[in-house]
C-alpha atoms as a PDB file:
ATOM      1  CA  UNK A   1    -178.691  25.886 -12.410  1.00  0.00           C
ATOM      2  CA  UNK A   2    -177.138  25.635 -15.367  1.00  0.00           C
ATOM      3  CA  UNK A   3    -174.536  23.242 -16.417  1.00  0.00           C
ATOM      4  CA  UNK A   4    -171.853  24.198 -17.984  1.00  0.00           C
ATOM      5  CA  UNK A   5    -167.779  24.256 -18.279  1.00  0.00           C
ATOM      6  CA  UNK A   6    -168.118  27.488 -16.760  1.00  0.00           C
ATOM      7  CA  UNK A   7    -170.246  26.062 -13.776  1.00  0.00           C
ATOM      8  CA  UNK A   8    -167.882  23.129 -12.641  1.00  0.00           C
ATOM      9  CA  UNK A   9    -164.846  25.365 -12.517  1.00  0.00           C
ATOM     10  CA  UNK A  10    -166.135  28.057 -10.764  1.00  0.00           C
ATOM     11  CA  UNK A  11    -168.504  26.351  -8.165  1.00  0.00           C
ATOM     12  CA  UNK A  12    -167.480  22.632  -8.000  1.00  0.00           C
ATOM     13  CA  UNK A  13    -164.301  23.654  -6.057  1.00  0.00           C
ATOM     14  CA  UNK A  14    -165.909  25.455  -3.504  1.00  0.00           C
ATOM     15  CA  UNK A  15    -169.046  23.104  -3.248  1.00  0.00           C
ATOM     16  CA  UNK A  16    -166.661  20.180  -2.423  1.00  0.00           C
ATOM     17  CA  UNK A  17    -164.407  22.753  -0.059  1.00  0.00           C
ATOM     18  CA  UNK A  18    -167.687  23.187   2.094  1.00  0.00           C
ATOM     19  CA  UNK A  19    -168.480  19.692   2.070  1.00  0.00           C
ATOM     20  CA  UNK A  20    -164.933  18.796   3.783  1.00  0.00           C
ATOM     21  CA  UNK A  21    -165.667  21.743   5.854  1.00  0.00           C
ATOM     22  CA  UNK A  22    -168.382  20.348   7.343  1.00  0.00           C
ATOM     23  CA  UNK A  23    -166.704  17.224   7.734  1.00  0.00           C
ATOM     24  CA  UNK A  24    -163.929  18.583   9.491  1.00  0.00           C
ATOM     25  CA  UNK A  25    -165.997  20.650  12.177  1.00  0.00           C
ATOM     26  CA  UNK A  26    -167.939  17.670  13.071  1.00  0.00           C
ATOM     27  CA  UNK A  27    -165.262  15.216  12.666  1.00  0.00           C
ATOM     28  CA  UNK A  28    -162.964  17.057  15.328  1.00  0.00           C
ATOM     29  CA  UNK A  29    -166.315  17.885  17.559  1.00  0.00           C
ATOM     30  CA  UNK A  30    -166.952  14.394  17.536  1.00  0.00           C
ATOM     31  CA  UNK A  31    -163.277  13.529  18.567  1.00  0.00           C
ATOM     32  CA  UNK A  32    -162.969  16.426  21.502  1.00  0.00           C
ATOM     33  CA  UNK A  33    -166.756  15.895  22.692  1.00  0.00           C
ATOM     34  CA  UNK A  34    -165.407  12.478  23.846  1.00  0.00           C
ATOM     35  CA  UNK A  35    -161.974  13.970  25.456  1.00  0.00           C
ATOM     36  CA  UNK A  36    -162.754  15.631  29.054  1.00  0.00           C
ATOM     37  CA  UNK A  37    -161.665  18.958  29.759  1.00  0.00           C
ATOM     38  CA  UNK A  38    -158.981  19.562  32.992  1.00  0.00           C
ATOM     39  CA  UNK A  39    -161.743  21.115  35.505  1.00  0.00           C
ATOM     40  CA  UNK A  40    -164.535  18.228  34.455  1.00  0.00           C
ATOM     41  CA  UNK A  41    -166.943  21.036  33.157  1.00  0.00           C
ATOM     42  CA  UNK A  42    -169.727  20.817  31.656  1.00  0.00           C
ATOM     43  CA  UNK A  43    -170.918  23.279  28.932  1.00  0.00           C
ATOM     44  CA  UNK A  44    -173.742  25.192  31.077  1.00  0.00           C
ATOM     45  CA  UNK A  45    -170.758  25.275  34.026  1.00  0.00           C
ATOM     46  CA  UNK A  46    -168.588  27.027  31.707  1.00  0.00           C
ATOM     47  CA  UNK A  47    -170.864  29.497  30.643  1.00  0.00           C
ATOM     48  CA  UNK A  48    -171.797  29.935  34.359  1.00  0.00           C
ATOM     49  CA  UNK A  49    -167.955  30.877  35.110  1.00  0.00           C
ATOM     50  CA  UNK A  50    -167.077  32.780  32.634  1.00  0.00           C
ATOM     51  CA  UNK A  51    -170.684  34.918  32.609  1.00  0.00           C
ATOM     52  CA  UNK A  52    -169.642  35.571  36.024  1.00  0.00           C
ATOM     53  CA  UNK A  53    -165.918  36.809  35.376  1.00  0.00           C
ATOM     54  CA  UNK A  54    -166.761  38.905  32.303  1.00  0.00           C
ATOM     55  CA  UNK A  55    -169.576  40.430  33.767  1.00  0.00           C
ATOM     56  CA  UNK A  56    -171.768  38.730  31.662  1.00  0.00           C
ATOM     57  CA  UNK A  57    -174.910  37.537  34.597  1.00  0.00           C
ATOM     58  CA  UNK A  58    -177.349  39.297  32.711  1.00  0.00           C
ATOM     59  CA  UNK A  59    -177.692  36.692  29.811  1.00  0.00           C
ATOM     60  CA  UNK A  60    -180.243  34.209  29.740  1.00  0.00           C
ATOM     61  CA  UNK A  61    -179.115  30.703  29.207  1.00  0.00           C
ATOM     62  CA  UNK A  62    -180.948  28.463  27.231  1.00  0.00           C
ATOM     63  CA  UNK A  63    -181.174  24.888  26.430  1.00  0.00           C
ATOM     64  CA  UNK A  64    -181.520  23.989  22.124  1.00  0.00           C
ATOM     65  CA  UNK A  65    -181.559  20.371  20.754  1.00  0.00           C
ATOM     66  CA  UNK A  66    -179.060  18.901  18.661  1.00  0.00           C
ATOM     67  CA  UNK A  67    -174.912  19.148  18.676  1.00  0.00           C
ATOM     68  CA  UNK A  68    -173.496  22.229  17.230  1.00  0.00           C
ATOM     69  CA  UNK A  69    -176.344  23.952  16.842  1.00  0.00           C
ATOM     70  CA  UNK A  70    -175.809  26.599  20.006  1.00  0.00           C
ATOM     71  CA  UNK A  71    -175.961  30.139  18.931  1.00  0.00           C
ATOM     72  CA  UNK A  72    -175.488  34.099  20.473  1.00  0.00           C
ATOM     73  CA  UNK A  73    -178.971  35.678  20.221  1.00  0.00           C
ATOM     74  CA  UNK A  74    -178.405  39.499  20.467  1.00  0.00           C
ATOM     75  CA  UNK A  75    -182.152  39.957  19.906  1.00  0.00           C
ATOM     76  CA  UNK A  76    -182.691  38.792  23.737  1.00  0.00           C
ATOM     77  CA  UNK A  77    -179.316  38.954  25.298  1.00  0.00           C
ATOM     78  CA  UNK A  78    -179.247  34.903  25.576  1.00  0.00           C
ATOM     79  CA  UNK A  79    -176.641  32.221  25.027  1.00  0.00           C
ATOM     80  CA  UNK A  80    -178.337  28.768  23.942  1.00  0.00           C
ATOM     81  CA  UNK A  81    -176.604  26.103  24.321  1.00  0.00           C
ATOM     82  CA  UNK A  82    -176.949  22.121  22.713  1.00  0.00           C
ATOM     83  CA  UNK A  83    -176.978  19.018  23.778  1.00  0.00           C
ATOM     84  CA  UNK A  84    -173.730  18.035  22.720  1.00  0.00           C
ATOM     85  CA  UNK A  85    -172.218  21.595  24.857  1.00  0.00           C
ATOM     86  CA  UNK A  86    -173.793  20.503  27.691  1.00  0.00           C
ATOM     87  CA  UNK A  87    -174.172  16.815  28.663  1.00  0.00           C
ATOM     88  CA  UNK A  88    -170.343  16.090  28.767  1.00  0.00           C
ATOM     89  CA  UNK A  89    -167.650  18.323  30.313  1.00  0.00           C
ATOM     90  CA  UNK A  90    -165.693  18.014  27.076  1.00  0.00           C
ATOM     91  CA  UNK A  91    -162.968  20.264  25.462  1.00  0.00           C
ATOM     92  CA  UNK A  92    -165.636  20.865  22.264  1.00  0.00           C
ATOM     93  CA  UNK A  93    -167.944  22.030  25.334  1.00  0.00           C
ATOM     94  CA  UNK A  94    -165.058  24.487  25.957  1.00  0.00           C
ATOM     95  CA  UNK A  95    -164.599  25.996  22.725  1.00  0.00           C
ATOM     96  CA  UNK A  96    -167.859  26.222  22.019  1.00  0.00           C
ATOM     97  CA  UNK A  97    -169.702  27.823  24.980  1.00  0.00           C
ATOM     98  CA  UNK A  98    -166.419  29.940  25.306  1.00  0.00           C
ATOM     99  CA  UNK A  99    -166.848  31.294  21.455  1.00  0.00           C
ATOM    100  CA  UNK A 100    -170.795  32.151  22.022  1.00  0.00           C
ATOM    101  CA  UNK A 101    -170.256  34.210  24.611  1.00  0.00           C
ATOM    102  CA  UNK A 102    -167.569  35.886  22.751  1.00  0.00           C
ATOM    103  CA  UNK A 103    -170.482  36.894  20.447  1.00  0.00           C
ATOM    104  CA  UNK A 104    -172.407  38.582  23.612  1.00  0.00           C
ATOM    105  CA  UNK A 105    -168.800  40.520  24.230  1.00  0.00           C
ATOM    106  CA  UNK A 106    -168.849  41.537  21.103  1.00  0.00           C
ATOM    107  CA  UNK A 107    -172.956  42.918  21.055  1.00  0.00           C
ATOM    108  CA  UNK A 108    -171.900  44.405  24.990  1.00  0.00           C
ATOM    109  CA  UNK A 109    -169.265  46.246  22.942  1.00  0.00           C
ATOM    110  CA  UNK A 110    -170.637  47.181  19.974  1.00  0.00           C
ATOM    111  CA  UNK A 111    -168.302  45.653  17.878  1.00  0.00           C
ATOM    112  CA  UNK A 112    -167.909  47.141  14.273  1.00  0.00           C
ATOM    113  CA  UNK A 113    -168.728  44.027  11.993  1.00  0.00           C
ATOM    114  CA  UNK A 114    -171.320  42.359  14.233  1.00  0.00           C
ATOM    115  CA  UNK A 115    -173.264  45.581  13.828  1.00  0.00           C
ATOM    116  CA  UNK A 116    -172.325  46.076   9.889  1.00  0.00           C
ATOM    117  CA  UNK A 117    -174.170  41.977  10.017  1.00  0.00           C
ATOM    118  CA  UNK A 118    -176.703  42.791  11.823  1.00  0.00           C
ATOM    119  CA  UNK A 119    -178.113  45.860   9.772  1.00  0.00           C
ATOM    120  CA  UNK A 120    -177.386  43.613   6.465  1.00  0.00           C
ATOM    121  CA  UNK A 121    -179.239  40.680   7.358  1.00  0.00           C
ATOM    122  CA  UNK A 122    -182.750  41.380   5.961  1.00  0.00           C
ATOM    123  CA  UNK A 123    -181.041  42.095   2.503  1.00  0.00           C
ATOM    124  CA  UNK A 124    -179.425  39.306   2.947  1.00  0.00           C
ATOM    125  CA  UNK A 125    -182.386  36.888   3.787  1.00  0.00           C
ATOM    126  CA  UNK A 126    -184.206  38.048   0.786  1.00  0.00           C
ATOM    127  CA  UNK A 127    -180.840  38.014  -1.749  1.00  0.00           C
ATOM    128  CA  UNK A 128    -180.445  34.178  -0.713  1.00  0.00           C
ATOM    129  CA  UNK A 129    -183.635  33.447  -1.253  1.00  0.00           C
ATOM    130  CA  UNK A 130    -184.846  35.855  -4.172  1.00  0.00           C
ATOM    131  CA  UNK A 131    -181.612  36.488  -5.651  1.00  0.00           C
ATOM    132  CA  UNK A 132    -181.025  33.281  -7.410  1.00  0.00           C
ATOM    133  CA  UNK A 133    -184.803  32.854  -8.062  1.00  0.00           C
ATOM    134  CA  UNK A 134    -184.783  36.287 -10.250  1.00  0.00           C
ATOM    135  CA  UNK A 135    -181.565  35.592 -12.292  1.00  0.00           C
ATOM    136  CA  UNK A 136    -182.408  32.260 -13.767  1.00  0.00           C
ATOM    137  CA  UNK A 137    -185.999  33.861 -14.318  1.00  0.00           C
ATOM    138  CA  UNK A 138    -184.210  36.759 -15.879  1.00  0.00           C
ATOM    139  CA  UNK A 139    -181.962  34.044 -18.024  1.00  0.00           C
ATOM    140  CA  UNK A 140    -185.296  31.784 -18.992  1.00  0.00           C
ATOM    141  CA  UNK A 141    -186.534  35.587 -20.476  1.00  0.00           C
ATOM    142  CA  UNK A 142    -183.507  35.358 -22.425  1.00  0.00           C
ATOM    143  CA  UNK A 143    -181.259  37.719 -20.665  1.00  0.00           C
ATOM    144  CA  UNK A 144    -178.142  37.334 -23.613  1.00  0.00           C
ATOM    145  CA  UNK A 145    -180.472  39.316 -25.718  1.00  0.00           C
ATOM    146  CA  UNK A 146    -181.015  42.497 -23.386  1.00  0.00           C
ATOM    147  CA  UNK A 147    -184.074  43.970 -22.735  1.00  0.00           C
ATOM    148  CA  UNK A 148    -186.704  42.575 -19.571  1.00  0.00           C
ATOM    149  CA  UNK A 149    -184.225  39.450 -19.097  1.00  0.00           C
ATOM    150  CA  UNK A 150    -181.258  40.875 -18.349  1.00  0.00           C
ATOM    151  CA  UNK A 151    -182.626  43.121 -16.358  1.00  0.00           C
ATOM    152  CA  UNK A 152    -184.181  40.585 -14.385  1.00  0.00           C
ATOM    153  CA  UNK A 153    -181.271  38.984 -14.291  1.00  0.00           C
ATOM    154  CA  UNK A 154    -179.534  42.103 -13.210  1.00  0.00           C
ATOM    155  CA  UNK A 155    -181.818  42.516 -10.171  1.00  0.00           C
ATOM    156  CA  UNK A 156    -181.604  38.869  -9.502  1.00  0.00           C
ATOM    157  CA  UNK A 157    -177.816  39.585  -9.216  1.00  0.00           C
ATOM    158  CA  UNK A 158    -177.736  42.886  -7.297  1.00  0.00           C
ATOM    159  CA  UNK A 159    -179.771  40.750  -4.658  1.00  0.00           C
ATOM    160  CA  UNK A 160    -177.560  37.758  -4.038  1.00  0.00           C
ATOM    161  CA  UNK A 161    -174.710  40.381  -3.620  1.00  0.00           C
ATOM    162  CA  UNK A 162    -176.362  41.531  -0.670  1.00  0.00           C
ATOM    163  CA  UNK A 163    -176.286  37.729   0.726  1.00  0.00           C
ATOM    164  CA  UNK A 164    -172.481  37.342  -0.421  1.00  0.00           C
ATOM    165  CA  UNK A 165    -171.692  40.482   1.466  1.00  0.00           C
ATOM    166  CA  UNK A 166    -173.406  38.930   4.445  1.00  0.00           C
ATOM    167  CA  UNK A 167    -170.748  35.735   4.039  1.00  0.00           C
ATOM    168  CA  UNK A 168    -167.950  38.262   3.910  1.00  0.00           C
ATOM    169  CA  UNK A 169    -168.769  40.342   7.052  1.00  0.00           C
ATOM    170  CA  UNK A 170    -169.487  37.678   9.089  1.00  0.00           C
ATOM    171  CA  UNK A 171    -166.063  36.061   8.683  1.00  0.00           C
ATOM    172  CA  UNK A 172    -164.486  38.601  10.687  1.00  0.00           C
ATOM    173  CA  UNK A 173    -166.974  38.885  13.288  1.00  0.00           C
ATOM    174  CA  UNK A 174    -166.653  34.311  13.671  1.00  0.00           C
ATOM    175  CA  UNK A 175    -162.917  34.706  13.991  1.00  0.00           C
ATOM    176  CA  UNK A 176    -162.783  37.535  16.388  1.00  0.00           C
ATOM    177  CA  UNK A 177    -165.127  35.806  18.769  1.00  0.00           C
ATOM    178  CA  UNK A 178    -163.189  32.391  18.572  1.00  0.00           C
ATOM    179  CA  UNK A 179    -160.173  35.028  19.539  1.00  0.00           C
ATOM    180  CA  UNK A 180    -162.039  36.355  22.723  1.00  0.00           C
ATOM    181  CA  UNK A 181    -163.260  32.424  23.439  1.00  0.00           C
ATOM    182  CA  UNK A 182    -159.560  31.509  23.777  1.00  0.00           C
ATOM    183  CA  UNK A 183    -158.490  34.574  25.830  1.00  0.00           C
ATOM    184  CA  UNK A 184    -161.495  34.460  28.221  1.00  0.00           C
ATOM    185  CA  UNK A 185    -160.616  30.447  28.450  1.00  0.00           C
ATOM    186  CA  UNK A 186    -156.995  31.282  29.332  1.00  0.00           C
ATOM    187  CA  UNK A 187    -157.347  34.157  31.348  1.00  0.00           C
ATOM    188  CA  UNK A 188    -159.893  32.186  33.522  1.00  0.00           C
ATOM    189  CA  UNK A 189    -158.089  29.460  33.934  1.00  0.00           C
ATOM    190  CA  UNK A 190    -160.150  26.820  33.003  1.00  0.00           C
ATOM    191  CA  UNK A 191    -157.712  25.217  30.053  1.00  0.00           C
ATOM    192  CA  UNK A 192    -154.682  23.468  30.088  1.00  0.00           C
ATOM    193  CA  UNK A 193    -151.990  23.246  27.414  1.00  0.00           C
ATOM    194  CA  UNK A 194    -153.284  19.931  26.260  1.00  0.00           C
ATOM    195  CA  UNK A 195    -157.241  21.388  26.633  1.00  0.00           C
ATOM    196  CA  UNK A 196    -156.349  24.538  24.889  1.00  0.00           C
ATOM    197  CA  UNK A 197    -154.586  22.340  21.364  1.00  0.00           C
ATOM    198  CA  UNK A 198    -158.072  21.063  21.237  1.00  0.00           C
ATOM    199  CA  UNK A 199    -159.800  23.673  21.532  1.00  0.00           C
ATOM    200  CA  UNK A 200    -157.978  25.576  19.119  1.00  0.00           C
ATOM    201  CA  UNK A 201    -158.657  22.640  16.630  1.00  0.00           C
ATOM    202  CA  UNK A 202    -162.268  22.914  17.392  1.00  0.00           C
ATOM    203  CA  UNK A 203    -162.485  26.866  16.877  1.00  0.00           C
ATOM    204  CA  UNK A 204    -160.373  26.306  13.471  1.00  0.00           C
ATOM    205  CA  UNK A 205    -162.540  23.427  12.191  1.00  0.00           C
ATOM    206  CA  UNK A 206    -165.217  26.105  13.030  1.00  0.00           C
ATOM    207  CA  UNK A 207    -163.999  28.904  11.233  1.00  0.00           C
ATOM    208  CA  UNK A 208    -163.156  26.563   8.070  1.00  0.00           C
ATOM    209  CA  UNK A 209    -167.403  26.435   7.271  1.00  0.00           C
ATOM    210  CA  UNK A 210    -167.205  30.223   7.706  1.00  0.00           C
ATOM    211  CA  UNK A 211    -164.416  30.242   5.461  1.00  0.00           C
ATOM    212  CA  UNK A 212    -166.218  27.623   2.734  1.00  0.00           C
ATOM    213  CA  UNK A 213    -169.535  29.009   2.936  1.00  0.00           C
ATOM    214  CA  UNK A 214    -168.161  33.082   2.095  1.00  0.00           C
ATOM    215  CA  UNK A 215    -166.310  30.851  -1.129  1.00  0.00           C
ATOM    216  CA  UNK A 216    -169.284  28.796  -2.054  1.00  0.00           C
ATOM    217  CA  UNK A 217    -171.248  32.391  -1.937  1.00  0.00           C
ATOM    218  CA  UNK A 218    -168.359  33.962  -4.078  1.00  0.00           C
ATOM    219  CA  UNK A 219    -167.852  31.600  -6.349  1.00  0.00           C
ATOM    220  CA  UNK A 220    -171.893  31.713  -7.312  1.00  0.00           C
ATOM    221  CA  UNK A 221    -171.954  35.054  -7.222  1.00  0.00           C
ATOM    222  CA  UNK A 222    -168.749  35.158 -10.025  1.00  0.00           C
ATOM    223  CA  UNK A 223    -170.593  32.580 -12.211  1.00  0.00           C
ATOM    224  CA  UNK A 224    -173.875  35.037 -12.403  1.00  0.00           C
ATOM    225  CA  UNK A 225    -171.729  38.054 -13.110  1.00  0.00           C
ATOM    226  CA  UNK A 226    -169.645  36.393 -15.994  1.00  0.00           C
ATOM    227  CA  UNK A 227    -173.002  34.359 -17.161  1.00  0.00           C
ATOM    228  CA  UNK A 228    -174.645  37.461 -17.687  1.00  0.00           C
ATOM    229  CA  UNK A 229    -172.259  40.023 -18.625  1.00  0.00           C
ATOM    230  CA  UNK A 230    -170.328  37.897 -20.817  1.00  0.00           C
ATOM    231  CA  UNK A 231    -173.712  36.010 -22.761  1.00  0.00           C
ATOM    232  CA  UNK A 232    -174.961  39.772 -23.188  1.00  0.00           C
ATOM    233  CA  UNK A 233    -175.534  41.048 -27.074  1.00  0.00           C
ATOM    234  CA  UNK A 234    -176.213  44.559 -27.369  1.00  0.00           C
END
């Protein structure tokens, strides 16, 4: 990348933003992972529960490596679930087993901006990945002068779009499945008042990486767009 005045202003601030924000999500899961929820339930047991109450028996449950690493896969209906979700009944094990399977509510329902992700995420795998790659390509082929470069560049752009749009869409889609996590976890009965301040901190902490990575993407995204429209000499 190239480093310029241009560069630290637009993407320092949002580089170091996602660095707290990763901070903060595993700071906080590291402080409510050690702070036992009110029923003494482990991850796996609150997935059972609520699977059961929101007619949700028909996912598979899986077991992944790792702490916060558990994820919604819509491909085969299946909730998989860490280490760190599952070995202590913890209020982090709450908010995080409780916001996955808001993710399978939301694919049962056909929610609008999990299916606008879904149908956006091979452009965006290749924009991440081929987007930048083409620009600075298109710059090295001297894009300020017009011709082959710029276009390059251009294309380059046009592609990492598609993986910025990708960060945008999936914000809504995180926080409306942190939503459902605490009204499923209320509605069941399975948090207190002191369980559900924690695992409200956990789900913000969450979204905050959400939040940081859709700037980070924006923010690069701005810097190719001025780089190349404003270094262009017709």
């Amino acid at each position: 990348m190239i480093i310029s005045p241009l560069f630290l202003v637009l993407t320092l601030p949002a580089m170091f933003f996602a660095m707290w924000a990763q901070y903060k999500v595993r700071s906080t899961f590291q402080k409510y992972s050690e702070v036992p929820n009110m029923h003494r339930v482990s991850g796996t047991e609150v997935a059972q529960a609520l699977m059961r109450s929101e007619g949700l028996d028909y996912l598979k449950v899986h077991r992944v490596g790792g702490d916060l690493t558990d994820f919604y896969n819509p491909a085969d209906k299946s909730i998989n679930l860490s280490d760190g979700s599952t070995r202590k009944p913890s209020i982090a094990a709450l908010a995080i087993v409780a916001h996955e399977l808001g993710h399978a509510v939301q694919d049962r329902e056909g929610y609008f901006w999990m299916r606008a992700r879904a149908s956006i995420v091979g452009i965006a795998n290749v924009g991440s990945n081929l987007g930048s790659m083409l620009f600075f390509i298109g710059l090295l082929l001297g894009a300020a002068r017009g011709g082959l470069g710029w276009s390059v560049a251009l294309a380059g752009t046009v592609l990492f779009a598609g993986a910025v749009a990708f960060t945008l869409v999936t914000l809504p889609v995180e926080l409306d499945a942190s939503r459902r996590a605490r009204q499923m976890l209320m509605s069941n009965g399975l948090v207190s008042a002191q369980d559900a301040d924690g695992v409200s901190k956990m789900l913000n902490a969450a979204a905050l990486t959400y939040v940081a990575a859709a700037a980070q993407a924006v923010s690069q995204l701005l810097y190719f767009v001025l780089l190349l429209f404003g270094g262009r000499r017709d």
